[in-house]
N, C-alpha and C. Protein backbone atom coordinates (compact mmCIF):
# COMPACT_ATOMS: atom_id res chain seq x y z
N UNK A 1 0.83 -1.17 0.00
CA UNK A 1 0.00 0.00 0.00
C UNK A 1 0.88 1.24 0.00
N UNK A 2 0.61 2.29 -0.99
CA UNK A 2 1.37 3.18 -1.12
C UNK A 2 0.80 4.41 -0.30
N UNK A 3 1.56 5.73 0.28
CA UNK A 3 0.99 6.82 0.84
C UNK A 3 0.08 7.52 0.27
N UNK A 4 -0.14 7.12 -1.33
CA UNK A 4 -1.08 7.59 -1.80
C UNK A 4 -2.59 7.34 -1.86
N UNK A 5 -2.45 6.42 -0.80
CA UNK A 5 -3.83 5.84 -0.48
C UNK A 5 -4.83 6.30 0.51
N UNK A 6 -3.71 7.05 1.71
CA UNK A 6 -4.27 7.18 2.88
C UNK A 6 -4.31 8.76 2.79
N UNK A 7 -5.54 9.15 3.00
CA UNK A 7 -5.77 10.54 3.64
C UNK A 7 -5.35 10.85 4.72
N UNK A 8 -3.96 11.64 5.42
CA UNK A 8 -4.05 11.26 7.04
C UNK A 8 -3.87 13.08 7.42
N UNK A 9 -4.93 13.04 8.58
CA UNK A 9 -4.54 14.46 9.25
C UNK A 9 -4.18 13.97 10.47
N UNK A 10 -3.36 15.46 10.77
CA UNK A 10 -2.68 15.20 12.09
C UNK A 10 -3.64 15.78 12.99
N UNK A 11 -3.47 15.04 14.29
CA UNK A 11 -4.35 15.96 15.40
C UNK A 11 -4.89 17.53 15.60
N UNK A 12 -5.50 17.38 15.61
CA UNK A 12 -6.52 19.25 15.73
C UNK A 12 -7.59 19.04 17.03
N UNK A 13 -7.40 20.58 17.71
CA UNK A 13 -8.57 20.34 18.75
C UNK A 13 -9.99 21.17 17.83
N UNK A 14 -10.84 19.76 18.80
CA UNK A 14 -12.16 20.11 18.65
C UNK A 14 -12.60 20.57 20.08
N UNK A 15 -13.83 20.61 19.82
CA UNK A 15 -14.55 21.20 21.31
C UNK A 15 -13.91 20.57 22.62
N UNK A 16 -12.68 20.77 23.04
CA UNK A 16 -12.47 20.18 24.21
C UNK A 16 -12.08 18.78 24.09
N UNK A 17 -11.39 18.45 23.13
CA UNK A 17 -11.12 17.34 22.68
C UNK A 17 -9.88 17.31 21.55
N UNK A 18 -8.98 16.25 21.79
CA UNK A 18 -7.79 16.42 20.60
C UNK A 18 -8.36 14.91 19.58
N UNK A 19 -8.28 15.45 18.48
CA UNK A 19 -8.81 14.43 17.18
C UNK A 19 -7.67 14.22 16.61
N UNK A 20 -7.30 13.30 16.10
CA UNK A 20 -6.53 12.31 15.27
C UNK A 20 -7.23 11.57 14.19
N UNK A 21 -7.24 11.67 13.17
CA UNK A 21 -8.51 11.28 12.11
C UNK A 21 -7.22 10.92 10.53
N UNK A 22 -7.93 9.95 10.40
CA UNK A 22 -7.40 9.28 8.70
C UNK A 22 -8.51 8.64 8.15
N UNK A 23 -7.85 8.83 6.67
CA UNK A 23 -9.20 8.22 5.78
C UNK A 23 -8.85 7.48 4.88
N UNK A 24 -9.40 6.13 4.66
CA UNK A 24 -8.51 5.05 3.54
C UNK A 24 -9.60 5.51 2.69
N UNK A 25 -8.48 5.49 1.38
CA UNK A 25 -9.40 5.82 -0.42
C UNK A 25 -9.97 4.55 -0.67
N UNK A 26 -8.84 3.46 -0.55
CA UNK A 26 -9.25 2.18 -1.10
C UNK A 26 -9.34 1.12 -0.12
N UNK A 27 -9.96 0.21 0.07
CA UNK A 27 -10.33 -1.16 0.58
C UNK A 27 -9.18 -2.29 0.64
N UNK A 28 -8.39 -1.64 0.06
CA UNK A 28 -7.11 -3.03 -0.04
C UNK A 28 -6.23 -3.22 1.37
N UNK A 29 -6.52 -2.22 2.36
CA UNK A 29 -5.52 -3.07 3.25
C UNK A 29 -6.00 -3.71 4.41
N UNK A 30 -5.53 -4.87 4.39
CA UNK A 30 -6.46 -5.87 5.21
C UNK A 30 -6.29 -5.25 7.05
N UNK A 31 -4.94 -4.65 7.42
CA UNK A 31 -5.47 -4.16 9.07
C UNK A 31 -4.33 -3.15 8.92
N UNK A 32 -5.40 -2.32 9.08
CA UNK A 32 -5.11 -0.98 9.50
C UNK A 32 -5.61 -0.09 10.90
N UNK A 33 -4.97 0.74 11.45
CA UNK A 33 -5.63 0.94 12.71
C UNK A 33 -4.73 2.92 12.48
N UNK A 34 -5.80 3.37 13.58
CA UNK A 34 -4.91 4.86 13.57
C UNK A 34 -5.07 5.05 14.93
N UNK A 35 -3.87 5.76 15.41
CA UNK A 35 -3.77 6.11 16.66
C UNK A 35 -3.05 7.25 17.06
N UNK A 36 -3.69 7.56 18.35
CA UNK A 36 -3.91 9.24 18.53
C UNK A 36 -2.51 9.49 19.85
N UNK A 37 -1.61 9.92 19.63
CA UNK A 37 -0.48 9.88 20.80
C UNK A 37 -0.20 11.01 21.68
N UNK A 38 0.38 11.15 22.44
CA UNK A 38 0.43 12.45 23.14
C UNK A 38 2.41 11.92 23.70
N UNK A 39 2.90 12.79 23.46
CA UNK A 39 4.24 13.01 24.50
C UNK A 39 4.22 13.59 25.52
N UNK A 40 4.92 12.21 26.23
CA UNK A 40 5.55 13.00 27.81
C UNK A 40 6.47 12.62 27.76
N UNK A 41 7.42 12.83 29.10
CA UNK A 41 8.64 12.44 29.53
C UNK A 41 9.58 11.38 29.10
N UNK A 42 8.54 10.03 29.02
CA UNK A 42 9.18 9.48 28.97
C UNK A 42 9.00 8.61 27.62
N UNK A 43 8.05 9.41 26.96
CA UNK A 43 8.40 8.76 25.17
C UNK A 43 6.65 9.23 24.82
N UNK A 44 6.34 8.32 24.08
CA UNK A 44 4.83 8.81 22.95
C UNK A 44 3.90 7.70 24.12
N UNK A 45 3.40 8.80 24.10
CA UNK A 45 1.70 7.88 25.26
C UNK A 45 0.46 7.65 23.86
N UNK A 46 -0.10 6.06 23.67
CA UNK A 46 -0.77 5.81 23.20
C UNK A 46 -2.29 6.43 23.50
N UNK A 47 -3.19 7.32 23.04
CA UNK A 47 -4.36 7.92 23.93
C UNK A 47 -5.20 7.38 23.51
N UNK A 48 -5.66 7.09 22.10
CA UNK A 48 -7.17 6.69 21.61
C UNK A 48 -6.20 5.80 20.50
N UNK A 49 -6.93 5.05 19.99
CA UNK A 49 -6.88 3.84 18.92
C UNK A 49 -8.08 3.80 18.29
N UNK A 50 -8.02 3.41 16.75
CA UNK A 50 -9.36 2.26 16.18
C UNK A 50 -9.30 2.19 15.12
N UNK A 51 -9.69 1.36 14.51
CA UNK A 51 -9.65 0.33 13.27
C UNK A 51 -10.22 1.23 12.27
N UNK A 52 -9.42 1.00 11.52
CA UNK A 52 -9.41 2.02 10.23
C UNK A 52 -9.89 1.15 9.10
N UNK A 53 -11.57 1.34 8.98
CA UNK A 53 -11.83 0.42 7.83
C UNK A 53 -11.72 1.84 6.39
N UNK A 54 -12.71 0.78 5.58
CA UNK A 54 -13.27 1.98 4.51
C UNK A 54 -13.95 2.94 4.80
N UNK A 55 -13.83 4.36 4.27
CA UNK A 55 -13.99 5.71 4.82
C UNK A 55 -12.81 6.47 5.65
N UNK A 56 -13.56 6.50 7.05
CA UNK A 56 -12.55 7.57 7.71
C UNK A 56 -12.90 7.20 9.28
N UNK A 57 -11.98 6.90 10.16
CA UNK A 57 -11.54 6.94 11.48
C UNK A 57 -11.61 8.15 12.04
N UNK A 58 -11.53 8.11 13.38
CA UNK A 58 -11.24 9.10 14.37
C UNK A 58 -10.36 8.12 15.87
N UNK A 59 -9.45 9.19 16.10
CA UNK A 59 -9.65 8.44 17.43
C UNK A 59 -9.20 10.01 18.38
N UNK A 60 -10.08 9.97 19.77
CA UNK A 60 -9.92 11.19 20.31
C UNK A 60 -9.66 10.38 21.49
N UNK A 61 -9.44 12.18 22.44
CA UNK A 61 -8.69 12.17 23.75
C UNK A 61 -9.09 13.32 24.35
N UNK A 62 -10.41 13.33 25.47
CA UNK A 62 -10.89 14.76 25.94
C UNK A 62 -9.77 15.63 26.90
N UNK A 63 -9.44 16.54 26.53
CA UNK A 63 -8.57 17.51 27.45
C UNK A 63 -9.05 17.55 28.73
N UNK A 64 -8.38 17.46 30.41
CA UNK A 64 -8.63 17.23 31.19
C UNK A 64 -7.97 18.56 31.73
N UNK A 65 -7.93 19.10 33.05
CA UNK A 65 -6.72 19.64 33.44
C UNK A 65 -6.28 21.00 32.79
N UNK A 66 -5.43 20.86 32.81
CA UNK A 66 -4.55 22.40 31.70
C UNK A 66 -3.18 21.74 31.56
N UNK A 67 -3.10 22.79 30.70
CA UNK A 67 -1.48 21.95 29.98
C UNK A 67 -1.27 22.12 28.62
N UNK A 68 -0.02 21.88 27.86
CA UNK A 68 0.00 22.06 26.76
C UNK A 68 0.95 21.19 26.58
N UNK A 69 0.49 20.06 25.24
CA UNK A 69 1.08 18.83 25.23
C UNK A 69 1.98 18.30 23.66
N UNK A 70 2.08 17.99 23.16
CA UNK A 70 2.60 17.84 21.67
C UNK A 70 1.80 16.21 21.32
N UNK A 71 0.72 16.29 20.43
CA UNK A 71 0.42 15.39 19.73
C UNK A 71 1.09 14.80 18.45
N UNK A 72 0.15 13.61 17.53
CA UNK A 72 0.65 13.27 16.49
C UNK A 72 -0.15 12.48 16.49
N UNK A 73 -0.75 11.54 15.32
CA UNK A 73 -1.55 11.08 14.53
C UNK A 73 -0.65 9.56 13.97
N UNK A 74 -0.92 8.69 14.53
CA UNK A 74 -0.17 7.74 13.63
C UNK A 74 -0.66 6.39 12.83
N UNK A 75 -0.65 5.72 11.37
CA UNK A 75 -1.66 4.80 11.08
C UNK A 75 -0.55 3.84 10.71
N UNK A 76 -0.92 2.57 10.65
CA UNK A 76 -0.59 1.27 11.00
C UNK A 76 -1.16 0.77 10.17
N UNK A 77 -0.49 0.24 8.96
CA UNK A 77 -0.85 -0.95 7.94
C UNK A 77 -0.34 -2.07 7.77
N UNK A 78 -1.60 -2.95 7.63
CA UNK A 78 -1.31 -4.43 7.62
C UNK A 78 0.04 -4.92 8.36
N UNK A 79 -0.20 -4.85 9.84
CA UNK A 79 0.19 -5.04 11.45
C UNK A 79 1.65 -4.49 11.41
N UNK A 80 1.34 -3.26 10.99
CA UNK A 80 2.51 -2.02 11.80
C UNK A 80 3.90 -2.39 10.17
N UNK A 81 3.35 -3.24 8.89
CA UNK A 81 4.99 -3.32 7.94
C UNK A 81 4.72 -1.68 7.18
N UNK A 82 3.64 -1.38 7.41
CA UNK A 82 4.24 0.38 6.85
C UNK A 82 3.28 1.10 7.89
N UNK A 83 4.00 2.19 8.67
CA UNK A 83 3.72 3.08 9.54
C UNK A 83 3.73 4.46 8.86
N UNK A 84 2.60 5.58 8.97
CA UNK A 84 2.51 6.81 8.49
C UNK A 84 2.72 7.59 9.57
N UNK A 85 2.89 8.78 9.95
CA UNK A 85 3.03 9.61 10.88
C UNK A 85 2.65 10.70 10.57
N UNK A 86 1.85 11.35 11.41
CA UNK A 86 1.17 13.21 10.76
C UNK A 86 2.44 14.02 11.65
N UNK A 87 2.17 15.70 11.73
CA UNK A 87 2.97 16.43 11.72
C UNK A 87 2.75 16.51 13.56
N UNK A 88 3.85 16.93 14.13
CA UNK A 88 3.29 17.46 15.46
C UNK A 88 2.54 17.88 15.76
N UNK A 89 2.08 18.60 16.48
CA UNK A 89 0.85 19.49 17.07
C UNK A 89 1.41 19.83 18.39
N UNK A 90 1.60 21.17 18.51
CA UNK A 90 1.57 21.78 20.13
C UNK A 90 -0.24 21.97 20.45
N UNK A 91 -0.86 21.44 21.70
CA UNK A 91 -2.15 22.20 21.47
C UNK A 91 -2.21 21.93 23.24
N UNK A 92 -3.11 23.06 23.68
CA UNK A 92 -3.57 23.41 24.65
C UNK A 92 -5.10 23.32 24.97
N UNK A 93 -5.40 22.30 26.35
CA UNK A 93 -6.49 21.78 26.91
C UNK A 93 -6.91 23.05 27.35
């Protein structure tokens, strides 16, 4: 599966919430998943996950607290042999 397949945005806040969202064009890859990360200290914190069929995924993470964190968006094809990555994100809960 080539990058030209996958629509992928990187995390953006919504109402009180950080989104991580991709969109497969085509049906050909048998497991795909996208997942929504956050950095801390001590490396990339997994926050939301889910299965990325045909169409378009989401996976979110409601802002709790205050803080300002660095996201990223990451999708997983057919069990992690090609990994995509969106752009950082600084964003504030």
């Amino acid at each position: 599966m080539g990058p030209e397949l996958l629509q992928h945005l990187g995390p953006y806040k919504g109402i009180s919430e950080i989104i991580g969202k991709a969109a497969k064009t085509r049906s050909n890859c048998e497991d795909a998943t996208v997942s929504l990360q956050r950095h801390r200290w001590y490396g990339w914190q997994e926050v939301d996950w889910a299965p990325l069929e045909s169409g378009s995924s989401m996976a979110w993470w409601t802002c709790t607290g205050s803080g300002t964190y660095t996201y990223k968006t990451v999708v997983g094809v057919d069990s992690n042999l090609a990994v995509y990555e969106s752009a950082e994100r600084r964003l504030t809960c």
